[in-house]
PDB file of N, CA and C in Angstrom:
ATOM      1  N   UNK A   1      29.395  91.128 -41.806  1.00  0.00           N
ATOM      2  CA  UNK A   1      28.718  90.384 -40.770  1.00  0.00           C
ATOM      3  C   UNK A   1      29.737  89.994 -39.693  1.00  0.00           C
ATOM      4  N   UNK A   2      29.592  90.147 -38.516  1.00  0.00           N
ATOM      5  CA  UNK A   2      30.193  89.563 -36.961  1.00  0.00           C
ATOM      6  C   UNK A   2      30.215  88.579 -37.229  1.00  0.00           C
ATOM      7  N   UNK A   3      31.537  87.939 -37.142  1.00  0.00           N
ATOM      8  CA  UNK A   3      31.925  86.162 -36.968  1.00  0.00           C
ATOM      9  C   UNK A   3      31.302  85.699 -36.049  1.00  0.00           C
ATOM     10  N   UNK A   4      30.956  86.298 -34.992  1.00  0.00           N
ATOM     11  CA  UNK A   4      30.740  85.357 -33.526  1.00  0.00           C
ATOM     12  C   UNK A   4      28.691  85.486 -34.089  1.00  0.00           C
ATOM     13  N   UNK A   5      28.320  86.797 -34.444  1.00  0.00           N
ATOM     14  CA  UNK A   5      27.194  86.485 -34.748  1.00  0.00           C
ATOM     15  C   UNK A   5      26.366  85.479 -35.579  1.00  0.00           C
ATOM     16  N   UNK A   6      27.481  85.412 -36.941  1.00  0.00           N
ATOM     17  CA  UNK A   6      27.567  84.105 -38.391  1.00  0.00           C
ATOM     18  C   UNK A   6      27.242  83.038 -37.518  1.00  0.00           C
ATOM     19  N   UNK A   7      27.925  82.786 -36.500  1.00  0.00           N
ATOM     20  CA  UNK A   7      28.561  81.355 -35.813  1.00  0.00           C
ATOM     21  C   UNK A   7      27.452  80.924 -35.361  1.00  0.00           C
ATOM     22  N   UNK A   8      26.842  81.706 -34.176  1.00  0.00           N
ATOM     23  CA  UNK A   8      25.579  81.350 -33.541  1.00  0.00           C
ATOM     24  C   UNK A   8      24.239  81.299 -33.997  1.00  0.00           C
ATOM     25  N   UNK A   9      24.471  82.345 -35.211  1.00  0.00           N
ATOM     26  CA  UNK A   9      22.980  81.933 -36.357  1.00  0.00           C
ATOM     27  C   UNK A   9      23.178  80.599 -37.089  1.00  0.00           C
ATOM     28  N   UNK A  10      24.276  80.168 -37.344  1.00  0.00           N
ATOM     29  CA  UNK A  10      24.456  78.868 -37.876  1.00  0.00           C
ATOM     30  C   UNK A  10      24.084  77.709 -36.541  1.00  0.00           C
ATOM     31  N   UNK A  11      24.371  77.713 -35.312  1.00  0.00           N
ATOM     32  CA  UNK A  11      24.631  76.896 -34.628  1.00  0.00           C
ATOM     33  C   UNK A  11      22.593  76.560 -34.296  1.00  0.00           C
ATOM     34  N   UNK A  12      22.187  78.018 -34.604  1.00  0.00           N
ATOM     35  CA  UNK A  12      20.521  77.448 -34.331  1.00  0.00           C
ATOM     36  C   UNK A  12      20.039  77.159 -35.487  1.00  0.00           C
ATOM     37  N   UNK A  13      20.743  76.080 -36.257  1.00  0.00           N
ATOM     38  CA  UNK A  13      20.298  75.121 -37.282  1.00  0.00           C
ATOM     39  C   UNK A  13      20.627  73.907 -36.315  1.00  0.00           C
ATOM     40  N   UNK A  14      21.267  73.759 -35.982  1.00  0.00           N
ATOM     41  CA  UNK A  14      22.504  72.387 -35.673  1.00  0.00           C
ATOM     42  C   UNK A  14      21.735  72.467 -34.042  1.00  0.00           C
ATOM     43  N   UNK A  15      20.413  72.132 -33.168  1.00  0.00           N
ATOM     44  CA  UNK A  15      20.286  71.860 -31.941  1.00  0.00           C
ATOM     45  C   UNK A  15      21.201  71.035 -30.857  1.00  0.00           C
ATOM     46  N   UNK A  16      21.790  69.982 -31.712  1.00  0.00           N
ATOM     47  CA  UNK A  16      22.819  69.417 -31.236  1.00  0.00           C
ATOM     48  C   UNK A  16      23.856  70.057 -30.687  1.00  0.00           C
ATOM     49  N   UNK A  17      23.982  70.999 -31.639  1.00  0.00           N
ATOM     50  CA  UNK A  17      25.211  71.532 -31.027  1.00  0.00           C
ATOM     51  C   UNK A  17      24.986  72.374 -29.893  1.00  0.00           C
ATOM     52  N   UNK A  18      23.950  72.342 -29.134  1.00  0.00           N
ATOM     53  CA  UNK A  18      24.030  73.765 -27.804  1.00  0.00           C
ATOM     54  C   UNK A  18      23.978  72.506 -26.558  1.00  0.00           C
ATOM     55  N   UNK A  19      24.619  71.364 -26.688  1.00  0.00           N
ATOM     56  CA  UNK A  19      24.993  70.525 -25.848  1.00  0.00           C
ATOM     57  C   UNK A  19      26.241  70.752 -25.088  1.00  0.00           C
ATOM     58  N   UNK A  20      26.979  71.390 -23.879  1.00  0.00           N
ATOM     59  CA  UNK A  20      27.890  71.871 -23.840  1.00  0.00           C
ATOM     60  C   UNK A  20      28.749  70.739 -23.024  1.00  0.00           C
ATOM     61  N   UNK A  21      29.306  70.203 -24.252  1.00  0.00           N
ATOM     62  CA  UNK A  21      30.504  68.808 -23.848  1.00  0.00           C
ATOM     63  C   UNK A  21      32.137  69.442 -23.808  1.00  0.00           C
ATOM     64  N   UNK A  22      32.744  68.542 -23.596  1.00  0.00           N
ATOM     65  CA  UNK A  22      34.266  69.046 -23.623  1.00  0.00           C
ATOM     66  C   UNK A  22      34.817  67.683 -24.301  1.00  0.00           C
ATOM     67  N   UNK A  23      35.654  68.113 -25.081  1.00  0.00           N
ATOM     68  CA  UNK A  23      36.478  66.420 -25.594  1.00  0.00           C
ATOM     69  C   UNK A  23      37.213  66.521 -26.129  1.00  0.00           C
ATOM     70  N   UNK A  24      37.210  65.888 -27.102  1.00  0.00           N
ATOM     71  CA  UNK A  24      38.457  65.443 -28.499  1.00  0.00           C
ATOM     72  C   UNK A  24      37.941  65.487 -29.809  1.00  0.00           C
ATOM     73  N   UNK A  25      39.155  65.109 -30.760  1.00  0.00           N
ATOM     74  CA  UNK A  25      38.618  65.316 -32.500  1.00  0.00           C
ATOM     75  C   UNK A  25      37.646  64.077 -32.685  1.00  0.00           C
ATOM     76  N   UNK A  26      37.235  64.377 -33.914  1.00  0.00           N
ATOM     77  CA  UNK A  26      36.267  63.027 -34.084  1.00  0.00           C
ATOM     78  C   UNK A  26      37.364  61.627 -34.332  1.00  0.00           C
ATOM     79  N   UNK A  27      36.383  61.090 -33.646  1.00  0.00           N
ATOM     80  CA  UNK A  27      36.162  59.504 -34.083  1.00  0.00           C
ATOM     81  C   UNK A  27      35.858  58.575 -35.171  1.00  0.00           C
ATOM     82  N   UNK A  28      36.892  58.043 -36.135  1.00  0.00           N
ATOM     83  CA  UNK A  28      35.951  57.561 -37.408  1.00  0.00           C
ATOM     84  C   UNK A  28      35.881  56.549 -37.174  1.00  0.00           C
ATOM     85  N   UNK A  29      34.934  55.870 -37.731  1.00  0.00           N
ATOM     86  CA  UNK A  29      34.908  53.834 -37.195  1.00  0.00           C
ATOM     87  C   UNK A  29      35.036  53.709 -39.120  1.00  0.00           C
ATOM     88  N   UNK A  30      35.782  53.050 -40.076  1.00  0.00           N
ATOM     89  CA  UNK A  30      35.929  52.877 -41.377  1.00  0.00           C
ATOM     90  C   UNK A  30      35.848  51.269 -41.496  1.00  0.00           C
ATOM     91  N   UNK A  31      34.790  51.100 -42.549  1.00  0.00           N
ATOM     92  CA  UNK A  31      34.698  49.590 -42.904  1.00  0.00           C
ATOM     93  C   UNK A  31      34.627  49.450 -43.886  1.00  0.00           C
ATOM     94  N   UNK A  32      35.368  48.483 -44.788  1.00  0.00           N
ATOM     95  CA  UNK A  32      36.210  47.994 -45.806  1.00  0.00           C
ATOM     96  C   UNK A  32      35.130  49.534 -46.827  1.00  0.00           C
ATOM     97  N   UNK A  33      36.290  50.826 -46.239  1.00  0.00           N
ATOM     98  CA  UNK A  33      36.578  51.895 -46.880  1.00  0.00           C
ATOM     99  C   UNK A  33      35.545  52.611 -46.927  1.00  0.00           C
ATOM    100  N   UNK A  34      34.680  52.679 -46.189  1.00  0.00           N
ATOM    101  CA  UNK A  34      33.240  53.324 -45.925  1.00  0.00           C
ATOM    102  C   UNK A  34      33.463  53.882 -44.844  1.00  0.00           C
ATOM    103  N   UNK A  35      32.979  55.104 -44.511  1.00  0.00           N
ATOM    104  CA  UNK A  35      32.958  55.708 -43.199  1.00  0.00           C
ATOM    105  C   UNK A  35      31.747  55.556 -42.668  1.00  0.00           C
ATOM    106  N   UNK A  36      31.115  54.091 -42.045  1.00  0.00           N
ATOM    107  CA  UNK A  36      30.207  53.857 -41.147  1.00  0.00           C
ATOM    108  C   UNK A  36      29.730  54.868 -40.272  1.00  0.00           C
ATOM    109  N   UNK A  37      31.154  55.186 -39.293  1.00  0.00           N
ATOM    110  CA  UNK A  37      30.153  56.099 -38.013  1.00  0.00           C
ATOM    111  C   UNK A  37      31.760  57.032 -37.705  1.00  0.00           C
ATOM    112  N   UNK A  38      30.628  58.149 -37.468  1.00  0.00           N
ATOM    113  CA  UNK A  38      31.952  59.256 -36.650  1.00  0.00           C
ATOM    114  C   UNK A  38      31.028  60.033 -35.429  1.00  0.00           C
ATOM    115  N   UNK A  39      31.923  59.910 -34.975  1.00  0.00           N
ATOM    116  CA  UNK A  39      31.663  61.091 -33.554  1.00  0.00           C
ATOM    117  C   UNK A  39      32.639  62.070 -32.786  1.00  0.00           C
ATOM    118  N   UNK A  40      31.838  62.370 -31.955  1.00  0.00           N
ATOM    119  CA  UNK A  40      32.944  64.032 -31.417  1.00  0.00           C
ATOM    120  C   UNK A  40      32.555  64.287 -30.190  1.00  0.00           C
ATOM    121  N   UNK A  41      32.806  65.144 -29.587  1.00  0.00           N
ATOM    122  CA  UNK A  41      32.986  65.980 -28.713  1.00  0.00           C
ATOM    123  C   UNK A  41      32.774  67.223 -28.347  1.00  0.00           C
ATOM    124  N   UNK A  42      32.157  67.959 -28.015  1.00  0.00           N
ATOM    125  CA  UNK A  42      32.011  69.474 -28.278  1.00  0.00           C
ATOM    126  C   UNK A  42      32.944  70.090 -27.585  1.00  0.00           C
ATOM    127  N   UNK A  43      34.262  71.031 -27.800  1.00  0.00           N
ATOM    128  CA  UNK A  43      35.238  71.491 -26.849  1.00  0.00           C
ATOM    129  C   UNK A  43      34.932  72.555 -26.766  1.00  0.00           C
ATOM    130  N   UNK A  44      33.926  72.851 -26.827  1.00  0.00           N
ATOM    131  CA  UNK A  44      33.212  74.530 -26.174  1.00  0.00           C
ATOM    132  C   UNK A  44      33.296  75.870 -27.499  1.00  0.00           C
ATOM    133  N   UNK A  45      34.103  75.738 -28.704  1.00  0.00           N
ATOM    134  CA  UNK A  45      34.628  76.654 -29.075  1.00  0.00           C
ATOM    135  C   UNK A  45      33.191  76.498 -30.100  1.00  0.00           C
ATOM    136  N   UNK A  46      32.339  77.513 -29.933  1.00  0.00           N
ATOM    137  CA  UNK A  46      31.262  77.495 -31.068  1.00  0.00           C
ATOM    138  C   UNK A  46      31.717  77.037 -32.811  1.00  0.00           C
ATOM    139  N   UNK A  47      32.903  77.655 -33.432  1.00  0.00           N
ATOM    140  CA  UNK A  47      32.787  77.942 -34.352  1.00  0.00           C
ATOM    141  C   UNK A  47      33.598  76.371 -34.906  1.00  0.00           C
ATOM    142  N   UNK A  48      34.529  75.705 -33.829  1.00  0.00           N
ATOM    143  CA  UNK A  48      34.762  74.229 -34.250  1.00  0.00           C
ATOM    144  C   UNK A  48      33.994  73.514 -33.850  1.00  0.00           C
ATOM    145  N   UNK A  49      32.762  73.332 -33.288  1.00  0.00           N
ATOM    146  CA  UNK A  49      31.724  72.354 -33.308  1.00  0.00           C
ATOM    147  C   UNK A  49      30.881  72.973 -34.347  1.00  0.00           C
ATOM    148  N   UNK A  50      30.621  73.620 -34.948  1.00  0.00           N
ATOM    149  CA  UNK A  50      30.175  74.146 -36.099  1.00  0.00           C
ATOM    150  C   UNK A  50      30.522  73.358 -37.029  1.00  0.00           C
ATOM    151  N   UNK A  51      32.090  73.603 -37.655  1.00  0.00           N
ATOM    152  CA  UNK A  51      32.696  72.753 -38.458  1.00  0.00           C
ATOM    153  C   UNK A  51      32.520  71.426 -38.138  1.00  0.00           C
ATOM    154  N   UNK A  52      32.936  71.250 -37.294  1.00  0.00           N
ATOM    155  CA  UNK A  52      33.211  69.354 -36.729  1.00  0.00           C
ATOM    156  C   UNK A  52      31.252  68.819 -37.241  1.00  0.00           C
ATOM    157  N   UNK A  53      30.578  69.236 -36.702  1.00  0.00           N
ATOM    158  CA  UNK A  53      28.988  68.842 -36.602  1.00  0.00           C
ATOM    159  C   UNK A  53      28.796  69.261 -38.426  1.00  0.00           C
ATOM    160  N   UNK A  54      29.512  69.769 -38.986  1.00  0.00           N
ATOM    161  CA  UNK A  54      29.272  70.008 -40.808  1.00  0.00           C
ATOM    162  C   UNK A  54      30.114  68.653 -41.025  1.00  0.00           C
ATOM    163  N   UNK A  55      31.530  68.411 -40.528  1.00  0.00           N
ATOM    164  CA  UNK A  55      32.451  67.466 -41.339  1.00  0.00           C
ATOM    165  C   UNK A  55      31.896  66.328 -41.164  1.00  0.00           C
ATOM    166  N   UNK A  56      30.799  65.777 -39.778  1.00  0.00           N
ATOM    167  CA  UNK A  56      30.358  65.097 -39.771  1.00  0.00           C
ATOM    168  C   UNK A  56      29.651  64.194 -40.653  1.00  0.00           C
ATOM    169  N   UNK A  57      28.595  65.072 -40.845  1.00  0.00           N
ATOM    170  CA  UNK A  57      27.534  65.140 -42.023  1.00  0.00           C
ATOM    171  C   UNK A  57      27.895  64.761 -43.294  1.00  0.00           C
ATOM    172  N   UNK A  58      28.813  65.474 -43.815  1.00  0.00           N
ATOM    173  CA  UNK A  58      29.362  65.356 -44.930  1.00  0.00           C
ATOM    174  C   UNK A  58      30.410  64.010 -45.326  1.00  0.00           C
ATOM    175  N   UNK A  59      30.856  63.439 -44.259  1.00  0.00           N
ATOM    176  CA  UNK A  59      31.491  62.319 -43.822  1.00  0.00           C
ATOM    177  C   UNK A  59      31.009  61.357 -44.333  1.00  0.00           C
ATOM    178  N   UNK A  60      30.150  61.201 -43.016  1.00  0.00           N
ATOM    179  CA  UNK A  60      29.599  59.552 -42.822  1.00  0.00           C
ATOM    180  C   UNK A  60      28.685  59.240 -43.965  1.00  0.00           C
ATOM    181  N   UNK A  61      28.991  57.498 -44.115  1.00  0.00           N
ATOM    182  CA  UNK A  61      28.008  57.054 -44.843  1.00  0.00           C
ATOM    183  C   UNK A  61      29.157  57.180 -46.822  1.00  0.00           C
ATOM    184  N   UNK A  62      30.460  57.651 -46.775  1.00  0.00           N
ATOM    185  CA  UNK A  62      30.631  57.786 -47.582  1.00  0.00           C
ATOM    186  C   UNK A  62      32.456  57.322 -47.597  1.00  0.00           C
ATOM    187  N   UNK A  63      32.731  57.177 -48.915  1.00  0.00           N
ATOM    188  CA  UNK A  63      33.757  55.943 -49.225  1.00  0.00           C
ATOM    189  C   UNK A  63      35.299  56.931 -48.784  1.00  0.00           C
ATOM    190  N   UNK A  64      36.399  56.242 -48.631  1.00  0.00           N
ATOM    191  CA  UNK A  64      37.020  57.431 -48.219  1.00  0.00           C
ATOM    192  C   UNK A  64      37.585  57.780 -49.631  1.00  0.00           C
ATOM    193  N   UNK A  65      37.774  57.680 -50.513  1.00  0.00           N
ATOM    194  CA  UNK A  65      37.836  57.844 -52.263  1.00  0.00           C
ATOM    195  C   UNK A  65      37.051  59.428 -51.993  1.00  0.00           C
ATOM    196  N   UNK A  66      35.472  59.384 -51.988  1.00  0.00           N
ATOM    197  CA  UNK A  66      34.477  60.332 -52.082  1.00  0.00           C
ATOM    198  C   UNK A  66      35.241  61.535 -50.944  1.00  0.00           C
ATOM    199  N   UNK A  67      35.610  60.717 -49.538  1.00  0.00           N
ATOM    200  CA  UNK A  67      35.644  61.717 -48.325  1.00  0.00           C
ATOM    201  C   UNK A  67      37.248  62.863 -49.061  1.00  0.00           C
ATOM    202  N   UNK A  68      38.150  62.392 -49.366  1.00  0.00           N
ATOM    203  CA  UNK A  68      38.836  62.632 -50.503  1.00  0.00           C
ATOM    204  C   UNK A  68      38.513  63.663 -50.794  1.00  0.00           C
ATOM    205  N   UNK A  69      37.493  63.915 -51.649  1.00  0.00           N
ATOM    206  CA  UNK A  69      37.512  64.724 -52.867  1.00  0.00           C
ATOM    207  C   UNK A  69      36.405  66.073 -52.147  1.00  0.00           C
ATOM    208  N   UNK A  70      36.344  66.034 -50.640  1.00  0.00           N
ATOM    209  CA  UNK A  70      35.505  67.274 -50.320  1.00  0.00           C
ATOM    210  C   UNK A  70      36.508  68.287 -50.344  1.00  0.00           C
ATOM    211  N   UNK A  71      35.870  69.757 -50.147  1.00  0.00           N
ATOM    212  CA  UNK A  71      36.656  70.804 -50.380  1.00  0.00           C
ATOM    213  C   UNK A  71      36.034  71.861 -49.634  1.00  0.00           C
ATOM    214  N   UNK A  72      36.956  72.813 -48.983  1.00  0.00           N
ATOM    215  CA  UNK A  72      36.339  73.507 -48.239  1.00  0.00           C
ATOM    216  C   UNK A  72      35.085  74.374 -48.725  1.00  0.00           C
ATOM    217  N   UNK A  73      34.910  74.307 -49.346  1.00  0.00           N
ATOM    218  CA  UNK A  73      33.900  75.233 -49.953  1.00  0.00           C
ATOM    219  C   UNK A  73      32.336  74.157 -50.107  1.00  0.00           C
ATOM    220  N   UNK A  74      32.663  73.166 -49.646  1.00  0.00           N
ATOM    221  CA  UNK A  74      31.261  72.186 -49.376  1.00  0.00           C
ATOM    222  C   UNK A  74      30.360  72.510 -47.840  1.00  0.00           C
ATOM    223  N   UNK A  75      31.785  72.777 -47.171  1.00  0.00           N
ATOM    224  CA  UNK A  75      30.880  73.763 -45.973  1.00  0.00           C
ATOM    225  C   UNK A  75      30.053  74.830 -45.712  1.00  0.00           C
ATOM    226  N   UNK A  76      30.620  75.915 -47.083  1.00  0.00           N
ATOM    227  CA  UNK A  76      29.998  77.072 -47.172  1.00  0.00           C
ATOM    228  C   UNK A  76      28.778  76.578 -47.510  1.00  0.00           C
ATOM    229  N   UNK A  77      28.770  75.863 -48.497  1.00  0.00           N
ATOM    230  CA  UNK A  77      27.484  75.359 -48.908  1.00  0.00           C
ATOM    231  C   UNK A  77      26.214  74.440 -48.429  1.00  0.00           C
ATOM    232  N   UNK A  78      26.690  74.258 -47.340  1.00  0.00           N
ATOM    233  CA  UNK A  78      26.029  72.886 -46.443  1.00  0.00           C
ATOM    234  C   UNK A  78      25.443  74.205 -45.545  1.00  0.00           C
ATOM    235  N   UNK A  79      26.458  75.182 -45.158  1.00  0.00           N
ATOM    236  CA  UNK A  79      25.577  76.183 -44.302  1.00  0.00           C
ATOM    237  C   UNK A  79      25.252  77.338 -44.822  1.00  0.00           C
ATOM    238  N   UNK A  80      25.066  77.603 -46.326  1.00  0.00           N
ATOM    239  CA  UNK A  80      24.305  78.622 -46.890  1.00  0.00           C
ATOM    240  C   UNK A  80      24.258  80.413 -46.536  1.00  0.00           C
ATOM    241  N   UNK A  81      25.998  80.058 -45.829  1.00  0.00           N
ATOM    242  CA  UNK A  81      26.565  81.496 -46.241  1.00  0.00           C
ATOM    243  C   UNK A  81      28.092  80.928 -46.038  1.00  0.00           C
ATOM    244  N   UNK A  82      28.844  82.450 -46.788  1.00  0.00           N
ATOM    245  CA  UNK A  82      30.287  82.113 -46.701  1.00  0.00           C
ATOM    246  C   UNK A  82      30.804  82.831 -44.932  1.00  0.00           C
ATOM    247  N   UNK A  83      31.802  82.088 -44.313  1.00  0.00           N
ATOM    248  CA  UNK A  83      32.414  82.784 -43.016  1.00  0.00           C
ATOM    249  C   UNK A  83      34.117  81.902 -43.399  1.00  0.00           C
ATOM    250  N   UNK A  84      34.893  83.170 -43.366  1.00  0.00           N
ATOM    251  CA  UNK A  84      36.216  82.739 -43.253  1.00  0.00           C
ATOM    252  C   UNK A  84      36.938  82.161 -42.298  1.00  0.00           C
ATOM    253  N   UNK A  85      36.090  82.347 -40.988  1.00  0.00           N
ATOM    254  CA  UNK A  85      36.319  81.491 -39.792  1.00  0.00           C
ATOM    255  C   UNK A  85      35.982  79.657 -40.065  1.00  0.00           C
ATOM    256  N   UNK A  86      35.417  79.511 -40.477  1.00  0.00           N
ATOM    257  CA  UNK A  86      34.777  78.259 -40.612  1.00  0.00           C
ATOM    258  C   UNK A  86      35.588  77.806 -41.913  1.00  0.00           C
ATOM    259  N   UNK A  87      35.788  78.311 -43.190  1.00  0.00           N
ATOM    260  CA  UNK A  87      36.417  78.193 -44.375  1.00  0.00           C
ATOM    261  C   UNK A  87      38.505  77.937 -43.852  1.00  0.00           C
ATOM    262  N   UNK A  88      38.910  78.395 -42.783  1.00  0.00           N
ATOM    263  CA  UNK A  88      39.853  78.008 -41.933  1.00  0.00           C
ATOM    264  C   UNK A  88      39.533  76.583 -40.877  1.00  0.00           C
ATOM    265  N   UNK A  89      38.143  76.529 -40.256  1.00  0.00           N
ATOM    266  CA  UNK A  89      38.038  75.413 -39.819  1.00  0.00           C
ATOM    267  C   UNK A  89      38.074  74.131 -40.749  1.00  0.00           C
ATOM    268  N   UNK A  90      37.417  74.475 -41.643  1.00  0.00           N
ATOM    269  CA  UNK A  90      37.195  73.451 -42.774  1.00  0.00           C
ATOM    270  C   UNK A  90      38.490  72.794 -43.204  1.00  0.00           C
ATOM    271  N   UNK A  91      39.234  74.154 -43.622  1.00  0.00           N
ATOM    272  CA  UNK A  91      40.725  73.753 -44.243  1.00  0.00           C
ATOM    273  C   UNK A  91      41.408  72.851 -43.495  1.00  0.00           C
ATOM    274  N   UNK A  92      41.347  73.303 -41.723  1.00  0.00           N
ATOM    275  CA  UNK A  92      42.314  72.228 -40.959  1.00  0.00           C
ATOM    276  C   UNK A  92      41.456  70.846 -40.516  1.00  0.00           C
ATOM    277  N   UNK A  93      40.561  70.904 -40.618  1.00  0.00           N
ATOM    278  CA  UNK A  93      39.739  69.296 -40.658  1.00  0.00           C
ATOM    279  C   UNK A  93      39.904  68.780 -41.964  1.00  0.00           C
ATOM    280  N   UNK A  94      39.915  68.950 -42.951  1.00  0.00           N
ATOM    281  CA  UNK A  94      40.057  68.648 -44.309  1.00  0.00           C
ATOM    282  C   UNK A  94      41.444  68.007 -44.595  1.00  0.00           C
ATOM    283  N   UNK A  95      42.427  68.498 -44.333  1.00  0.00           N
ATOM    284  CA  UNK A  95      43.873  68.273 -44.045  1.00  0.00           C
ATOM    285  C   UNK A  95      44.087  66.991 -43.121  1.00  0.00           C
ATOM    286  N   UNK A  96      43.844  67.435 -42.052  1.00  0.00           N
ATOM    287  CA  UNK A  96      43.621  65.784 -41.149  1.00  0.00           C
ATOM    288  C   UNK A  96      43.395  65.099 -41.590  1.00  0.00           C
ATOM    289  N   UNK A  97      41.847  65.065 -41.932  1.00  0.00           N
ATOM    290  CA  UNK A  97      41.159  63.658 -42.979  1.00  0.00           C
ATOM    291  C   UNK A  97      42.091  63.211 -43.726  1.00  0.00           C
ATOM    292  N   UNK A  98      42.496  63.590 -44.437  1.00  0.00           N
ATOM    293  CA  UNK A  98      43.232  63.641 -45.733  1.00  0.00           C
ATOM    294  C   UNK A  98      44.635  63.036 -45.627  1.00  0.00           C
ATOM    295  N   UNK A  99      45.679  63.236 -44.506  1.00  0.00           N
ATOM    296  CA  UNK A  99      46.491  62.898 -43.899  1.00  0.00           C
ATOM    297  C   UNK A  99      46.203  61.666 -43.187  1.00  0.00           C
ATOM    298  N   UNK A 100      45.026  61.199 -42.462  1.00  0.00           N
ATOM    299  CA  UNK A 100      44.834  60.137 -41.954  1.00  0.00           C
ATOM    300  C   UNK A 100      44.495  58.944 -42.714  1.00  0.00           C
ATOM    301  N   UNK A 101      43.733  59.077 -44.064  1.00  0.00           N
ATOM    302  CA  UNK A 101      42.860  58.384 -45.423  1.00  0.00           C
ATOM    303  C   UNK A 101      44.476  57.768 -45.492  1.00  0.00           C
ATOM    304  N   UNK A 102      45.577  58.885 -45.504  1.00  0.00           N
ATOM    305  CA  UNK A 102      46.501  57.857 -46.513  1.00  0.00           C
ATOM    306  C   UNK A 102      47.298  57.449 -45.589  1.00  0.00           C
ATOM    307  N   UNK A 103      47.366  57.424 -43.853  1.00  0.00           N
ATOM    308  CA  UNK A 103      48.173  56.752 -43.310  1.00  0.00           C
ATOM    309  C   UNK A 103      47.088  55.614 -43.351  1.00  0.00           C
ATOM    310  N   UNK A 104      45.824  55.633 -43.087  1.00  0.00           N
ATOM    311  CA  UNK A 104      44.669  54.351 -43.253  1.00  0.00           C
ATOM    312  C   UNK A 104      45.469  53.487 -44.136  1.00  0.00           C
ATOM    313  N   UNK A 105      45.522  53.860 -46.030  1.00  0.00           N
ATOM    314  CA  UNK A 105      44.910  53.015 -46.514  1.00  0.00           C
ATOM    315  C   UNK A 105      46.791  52.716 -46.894  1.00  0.00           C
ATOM    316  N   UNK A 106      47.852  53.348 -46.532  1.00  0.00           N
ATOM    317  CA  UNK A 106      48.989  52.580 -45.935  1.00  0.00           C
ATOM    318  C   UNK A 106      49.530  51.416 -45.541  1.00  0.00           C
ATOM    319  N   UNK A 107      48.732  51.747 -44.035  1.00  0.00           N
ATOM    320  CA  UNK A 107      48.732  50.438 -42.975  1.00  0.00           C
ATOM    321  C   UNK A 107      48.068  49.174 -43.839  1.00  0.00           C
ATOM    322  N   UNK A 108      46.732  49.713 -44.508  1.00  0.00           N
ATOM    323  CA  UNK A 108      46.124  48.202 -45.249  1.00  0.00           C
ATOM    324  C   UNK A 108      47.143  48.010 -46.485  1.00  0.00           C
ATOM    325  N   UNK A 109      48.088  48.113 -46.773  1.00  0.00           N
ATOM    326  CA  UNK A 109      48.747  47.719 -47.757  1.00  0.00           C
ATOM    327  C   UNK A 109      49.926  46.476 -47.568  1.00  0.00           C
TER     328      UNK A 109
END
C-alpha cells in the first residue's frame, strides 16, 4: 500500500484534521498527574497530524503512570491498519512524552 495513500484514507476518519493550520507540538495542561487537556497545531505534514490527532486521543483524560505505558503499536491499533510511517511518528511522540513525564514529575520533587 502507498504511504501517502494509507495517510489520507486514515485522515478521512479524523475530519478535524483537513483543517489546514500551521503551528507547534502539542500542548499538555497536567493536573495533579492527569492529563486534563492537550492541543496542537496542524503543521501541514498529513502523516504528523495523523499521529499528533491519534496521541491526542490516546492521551487525554489519562494519568501520566498510564500515558507511560503506551506503545507504538496502540496507534496501529487506534487506526486499524499497520503504516511504518506513522509507527516512526508514534516512536518520536512517544519518546517526547516520555522524556517530558520525567522532567514533569522531577521538577515536582
Amino acid at each position: 500500500m502507498d504511504r501517502r495513500k494509507s495517510i489520507e484514507e486514515c485522515r478521512e476518519d479524523f475530519p478535524s484534521l483537513k483543517r489546514q493550520r500551521k503551528g507547534n507540538p502539542p500542548i499538555i495542561q497536567v493536573d495533579n498527574n492527569f492529563i486534563s487537556d492537550i492541543k496542537y497545531q496542524c503543521i501541514g505534514d498529513p502523516a504528523s497530524n495523523v499521529a499528533i490527532e491519534i496521541f491526542c486521543t490516546l492521551v487525554k483524560g489519562k494519568t501520566l503512570d498510564e500515558v507511560a505505558l503506551i506503545k507504538e503499536d496502540a496507534f496501529s491499533q487506534f487506526l486499524g491498519c499497520e503504516d511504518e510511517l506513522m509507527r516512526e511518528k508514534a516512536k518520536s511522540l512517544l519518546e517526547l512524552l516520555n522524556v517530558e513525564i520525567h522532567r514533569y514529575k522531577t521538577q515536582k520533587e
